[in-house]
N, C-alpha and C. Protein backbone atom coordinates (compact mmCIF):
# COMPACT_ATOMS: atom_id res chain seq x y z
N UNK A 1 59.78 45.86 22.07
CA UNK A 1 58.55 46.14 22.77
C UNK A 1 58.41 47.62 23.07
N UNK A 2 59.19 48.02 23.53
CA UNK A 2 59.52 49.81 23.62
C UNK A 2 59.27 50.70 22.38
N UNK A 3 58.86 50.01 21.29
CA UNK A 3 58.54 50.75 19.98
C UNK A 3 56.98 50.24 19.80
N UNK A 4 56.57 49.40 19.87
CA UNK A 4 55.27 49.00 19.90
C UNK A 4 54.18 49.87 20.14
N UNK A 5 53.27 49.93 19.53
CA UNK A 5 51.72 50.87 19.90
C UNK A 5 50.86 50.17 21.04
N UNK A 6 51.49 48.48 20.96
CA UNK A 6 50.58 47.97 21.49
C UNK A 6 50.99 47.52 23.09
N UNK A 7 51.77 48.25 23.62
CA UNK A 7 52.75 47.71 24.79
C UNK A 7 52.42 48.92 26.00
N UNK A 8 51.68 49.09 27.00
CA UNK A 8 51.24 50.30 27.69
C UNK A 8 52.18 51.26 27.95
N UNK A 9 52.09 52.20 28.60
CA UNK A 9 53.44 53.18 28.25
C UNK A 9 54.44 52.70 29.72
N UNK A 10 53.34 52.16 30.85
CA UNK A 10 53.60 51.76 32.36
C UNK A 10 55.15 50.71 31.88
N UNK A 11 54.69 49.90 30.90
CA UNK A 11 55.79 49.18 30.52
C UNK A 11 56.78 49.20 29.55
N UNK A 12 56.58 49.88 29.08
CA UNK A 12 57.28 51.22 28.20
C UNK A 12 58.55 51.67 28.94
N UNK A 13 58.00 52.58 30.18
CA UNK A 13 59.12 52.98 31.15
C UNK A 13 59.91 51.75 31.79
N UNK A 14 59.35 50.79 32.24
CA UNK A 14 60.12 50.01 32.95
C UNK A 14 61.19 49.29 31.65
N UNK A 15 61.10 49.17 30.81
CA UNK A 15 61.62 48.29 29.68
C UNK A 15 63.27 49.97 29.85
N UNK A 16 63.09 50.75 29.65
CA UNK A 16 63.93 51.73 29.27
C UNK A 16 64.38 52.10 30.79
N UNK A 17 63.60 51.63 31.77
CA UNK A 17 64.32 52.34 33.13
C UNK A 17 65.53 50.74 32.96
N UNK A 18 65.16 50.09 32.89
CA UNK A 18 65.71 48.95 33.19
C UNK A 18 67.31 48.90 32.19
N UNK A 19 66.71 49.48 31.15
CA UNK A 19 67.93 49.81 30.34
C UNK A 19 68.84 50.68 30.96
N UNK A 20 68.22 51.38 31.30
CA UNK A 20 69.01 52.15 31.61
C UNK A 20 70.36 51.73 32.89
N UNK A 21 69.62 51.02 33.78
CA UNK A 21 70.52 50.81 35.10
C UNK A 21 71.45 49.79 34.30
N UNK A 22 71.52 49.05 33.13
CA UNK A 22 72.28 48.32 32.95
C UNK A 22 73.48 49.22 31.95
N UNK A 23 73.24 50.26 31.37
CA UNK A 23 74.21 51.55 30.89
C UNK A 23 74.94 51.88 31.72
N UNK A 24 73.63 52.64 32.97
CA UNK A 24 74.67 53.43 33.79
C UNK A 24 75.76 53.07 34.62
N UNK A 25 76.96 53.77 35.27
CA UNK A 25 78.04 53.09 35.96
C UNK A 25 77.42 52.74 37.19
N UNK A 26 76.32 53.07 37.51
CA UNK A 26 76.06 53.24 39.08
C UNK A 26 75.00 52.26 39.24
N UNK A 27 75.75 51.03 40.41
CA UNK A 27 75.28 49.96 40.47
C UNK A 27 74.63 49.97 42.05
N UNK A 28 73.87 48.52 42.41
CA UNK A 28 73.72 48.17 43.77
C UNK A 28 74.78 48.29 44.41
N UNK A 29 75.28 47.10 43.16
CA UNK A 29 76.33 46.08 43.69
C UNK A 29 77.56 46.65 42.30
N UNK A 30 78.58 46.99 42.67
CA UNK A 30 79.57 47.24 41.54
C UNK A 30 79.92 45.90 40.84
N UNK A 31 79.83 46.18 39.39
CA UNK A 31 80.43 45.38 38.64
C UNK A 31 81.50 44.30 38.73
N UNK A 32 82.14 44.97 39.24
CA UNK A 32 84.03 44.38 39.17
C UNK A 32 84.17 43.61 40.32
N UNK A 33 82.78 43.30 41.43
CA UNK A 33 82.74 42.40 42.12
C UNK A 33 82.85 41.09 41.34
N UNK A 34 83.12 39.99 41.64
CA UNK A 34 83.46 38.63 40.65
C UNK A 34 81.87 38.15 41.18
N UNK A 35 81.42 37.68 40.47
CA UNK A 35 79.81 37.16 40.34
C UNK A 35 78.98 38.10 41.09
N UNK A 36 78.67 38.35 41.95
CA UNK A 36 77.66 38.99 42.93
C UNK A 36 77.67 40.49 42.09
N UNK A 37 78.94 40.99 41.58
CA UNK A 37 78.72 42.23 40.78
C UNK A 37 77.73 42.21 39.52
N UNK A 38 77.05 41.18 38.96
CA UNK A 38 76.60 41.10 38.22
C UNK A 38 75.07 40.41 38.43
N UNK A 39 74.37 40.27 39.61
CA UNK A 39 73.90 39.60 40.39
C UNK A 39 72.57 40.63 40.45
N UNK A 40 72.73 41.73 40.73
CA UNK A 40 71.89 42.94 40.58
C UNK A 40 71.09 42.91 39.42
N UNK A 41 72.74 42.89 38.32
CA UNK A 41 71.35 43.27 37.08
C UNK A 41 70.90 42.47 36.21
N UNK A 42 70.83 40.69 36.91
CA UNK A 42 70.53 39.88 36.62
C UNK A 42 68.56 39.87 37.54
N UNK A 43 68.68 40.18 38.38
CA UNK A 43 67.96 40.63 39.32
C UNK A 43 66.49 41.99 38.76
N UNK A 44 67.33 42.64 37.92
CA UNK A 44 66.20 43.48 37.58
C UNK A 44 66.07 43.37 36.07
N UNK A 45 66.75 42.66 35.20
CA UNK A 45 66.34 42.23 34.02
C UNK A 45 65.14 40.66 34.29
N UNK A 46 65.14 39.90 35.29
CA UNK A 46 64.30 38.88 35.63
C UNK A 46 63.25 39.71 36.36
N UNK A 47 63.31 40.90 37.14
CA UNK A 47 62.10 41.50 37.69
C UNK A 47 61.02 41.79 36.57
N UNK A 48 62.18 43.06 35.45
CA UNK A 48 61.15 43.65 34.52
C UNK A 48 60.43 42.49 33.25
N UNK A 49 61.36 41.64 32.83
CA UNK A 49 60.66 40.47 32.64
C UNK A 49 59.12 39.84 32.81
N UNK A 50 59.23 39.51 34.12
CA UNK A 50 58.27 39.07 34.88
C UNK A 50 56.98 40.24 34.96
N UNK A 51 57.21 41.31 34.74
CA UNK A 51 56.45 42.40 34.98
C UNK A 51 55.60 42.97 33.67
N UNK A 52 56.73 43.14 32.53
CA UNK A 52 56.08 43.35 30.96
C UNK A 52 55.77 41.98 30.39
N UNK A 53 55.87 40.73 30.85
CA UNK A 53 55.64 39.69 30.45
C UNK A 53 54.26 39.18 29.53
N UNK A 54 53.30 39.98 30.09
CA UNK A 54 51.84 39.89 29.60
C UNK A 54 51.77 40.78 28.14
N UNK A 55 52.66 41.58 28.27
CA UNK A 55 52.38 42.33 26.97
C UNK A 55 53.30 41.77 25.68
N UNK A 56 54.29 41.11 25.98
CA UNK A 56 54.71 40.68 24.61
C UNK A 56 53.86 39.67 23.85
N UNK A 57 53.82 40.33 22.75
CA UNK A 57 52.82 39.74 21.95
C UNK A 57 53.40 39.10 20.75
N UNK A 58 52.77 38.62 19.76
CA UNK A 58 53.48 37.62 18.34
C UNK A 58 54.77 38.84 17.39
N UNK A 59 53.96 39.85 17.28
CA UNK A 59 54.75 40.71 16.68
C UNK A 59 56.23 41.10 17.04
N UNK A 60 56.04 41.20 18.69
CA UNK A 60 57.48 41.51 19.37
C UNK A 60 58.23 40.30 19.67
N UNK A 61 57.69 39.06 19.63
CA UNK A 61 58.17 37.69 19.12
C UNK A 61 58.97 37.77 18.44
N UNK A 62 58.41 38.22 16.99
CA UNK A 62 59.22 37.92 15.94
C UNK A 62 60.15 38.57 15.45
N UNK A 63 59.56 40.00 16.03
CA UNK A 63 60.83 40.63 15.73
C UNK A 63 61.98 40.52 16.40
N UNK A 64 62.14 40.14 17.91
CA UNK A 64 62.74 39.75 18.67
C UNK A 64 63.99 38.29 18.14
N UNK A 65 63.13 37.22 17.33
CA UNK A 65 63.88 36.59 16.75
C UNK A 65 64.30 36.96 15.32
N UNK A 66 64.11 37.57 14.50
CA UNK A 66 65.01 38.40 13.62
C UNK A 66 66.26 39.11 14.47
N UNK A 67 65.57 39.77 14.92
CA UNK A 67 66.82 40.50 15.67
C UNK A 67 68.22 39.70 16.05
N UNK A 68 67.74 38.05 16.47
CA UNK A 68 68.83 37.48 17.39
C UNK A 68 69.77 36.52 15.89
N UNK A 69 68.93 36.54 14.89
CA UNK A 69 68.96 35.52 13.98
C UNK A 69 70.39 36.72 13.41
N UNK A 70 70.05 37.97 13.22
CA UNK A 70 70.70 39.21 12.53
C UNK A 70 72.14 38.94 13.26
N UNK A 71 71.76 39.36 14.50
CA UNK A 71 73.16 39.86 15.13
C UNK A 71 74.03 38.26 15.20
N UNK A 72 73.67 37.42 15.45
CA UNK A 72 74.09 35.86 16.05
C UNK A 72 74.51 34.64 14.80
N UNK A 73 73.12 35.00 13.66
CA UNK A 73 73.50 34.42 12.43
C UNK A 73 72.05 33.65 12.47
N UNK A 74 71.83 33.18 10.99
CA UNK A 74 70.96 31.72 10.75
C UNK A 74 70.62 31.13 11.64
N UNK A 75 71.63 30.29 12.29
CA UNK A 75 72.21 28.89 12.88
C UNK A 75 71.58 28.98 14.31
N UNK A 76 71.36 30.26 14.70
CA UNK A 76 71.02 30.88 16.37
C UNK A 76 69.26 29.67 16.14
N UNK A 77 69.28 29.32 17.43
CA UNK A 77 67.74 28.28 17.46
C UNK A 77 67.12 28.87 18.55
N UNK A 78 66.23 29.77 17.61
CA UNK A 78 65.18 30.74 18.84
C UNK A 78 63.82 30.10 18.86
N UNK A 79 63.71 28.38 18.24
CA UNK A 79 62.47 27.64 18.98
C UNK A 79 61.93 27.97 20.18
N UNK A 80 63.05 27.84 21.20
CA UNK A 80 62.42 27.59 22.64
C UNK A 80 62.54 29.11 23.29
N UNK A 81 62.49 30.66 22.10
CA UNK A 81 62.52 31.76 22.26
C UNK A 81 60.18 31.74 22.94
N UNK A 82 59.91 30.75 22.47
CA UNK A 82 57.91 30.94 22.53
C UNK A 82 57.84 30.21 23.90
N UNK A 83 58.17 29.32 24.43
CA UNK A 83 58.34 28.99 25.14
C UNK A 83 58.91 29.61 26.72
N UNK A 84 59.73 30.18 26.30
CA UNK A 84 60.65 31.46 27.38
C UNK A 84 59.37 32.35 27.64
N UNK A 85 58.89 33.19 26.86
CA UNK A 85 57.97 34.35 26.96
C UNK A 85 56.64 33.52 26.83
């Protein structure tokens, strides 16, 4: 979606800010906490979600399932990938 012409730039940033906090070392909540460390950026991958949600469109669909089919194999069942979004 972050490569798209058709995706506003408002969500553009959030797609790459969001990336970003999941790169950087510097958390809410540190990592190496046992569940709750990971709780955060479960938290802002379901925010930005919810937020660029309107803009994924058929194209970023599909490429989205190539992508998972590539890295995962054939066998990966991204049916209920239309459904999710």
């Amino acid at each position: 979606m972050a490569k798209s012409p058709n995706v506003p730039a408002k969500d553009k940033a959030m797609i790459i800010a969001g990336l970003a906090y999941f790169i950087l070392p510097i958390d809410v909540v540190p990592d190496f906490i046992p569940v709750a460390g990971y709780s955060d950026d479960l938290a802002v991958l379901i925010f930005i979600i919810g937020k660029v949600a309107y803009s994924i469109d058929e194209d970023s669909k599909n490429k989205a399932k190539e992508a998972l089919k590539k890295w995962f194999g054939e066998d990966v069942d991204v049916s209920k990938l239309d459904a999710l979004l």
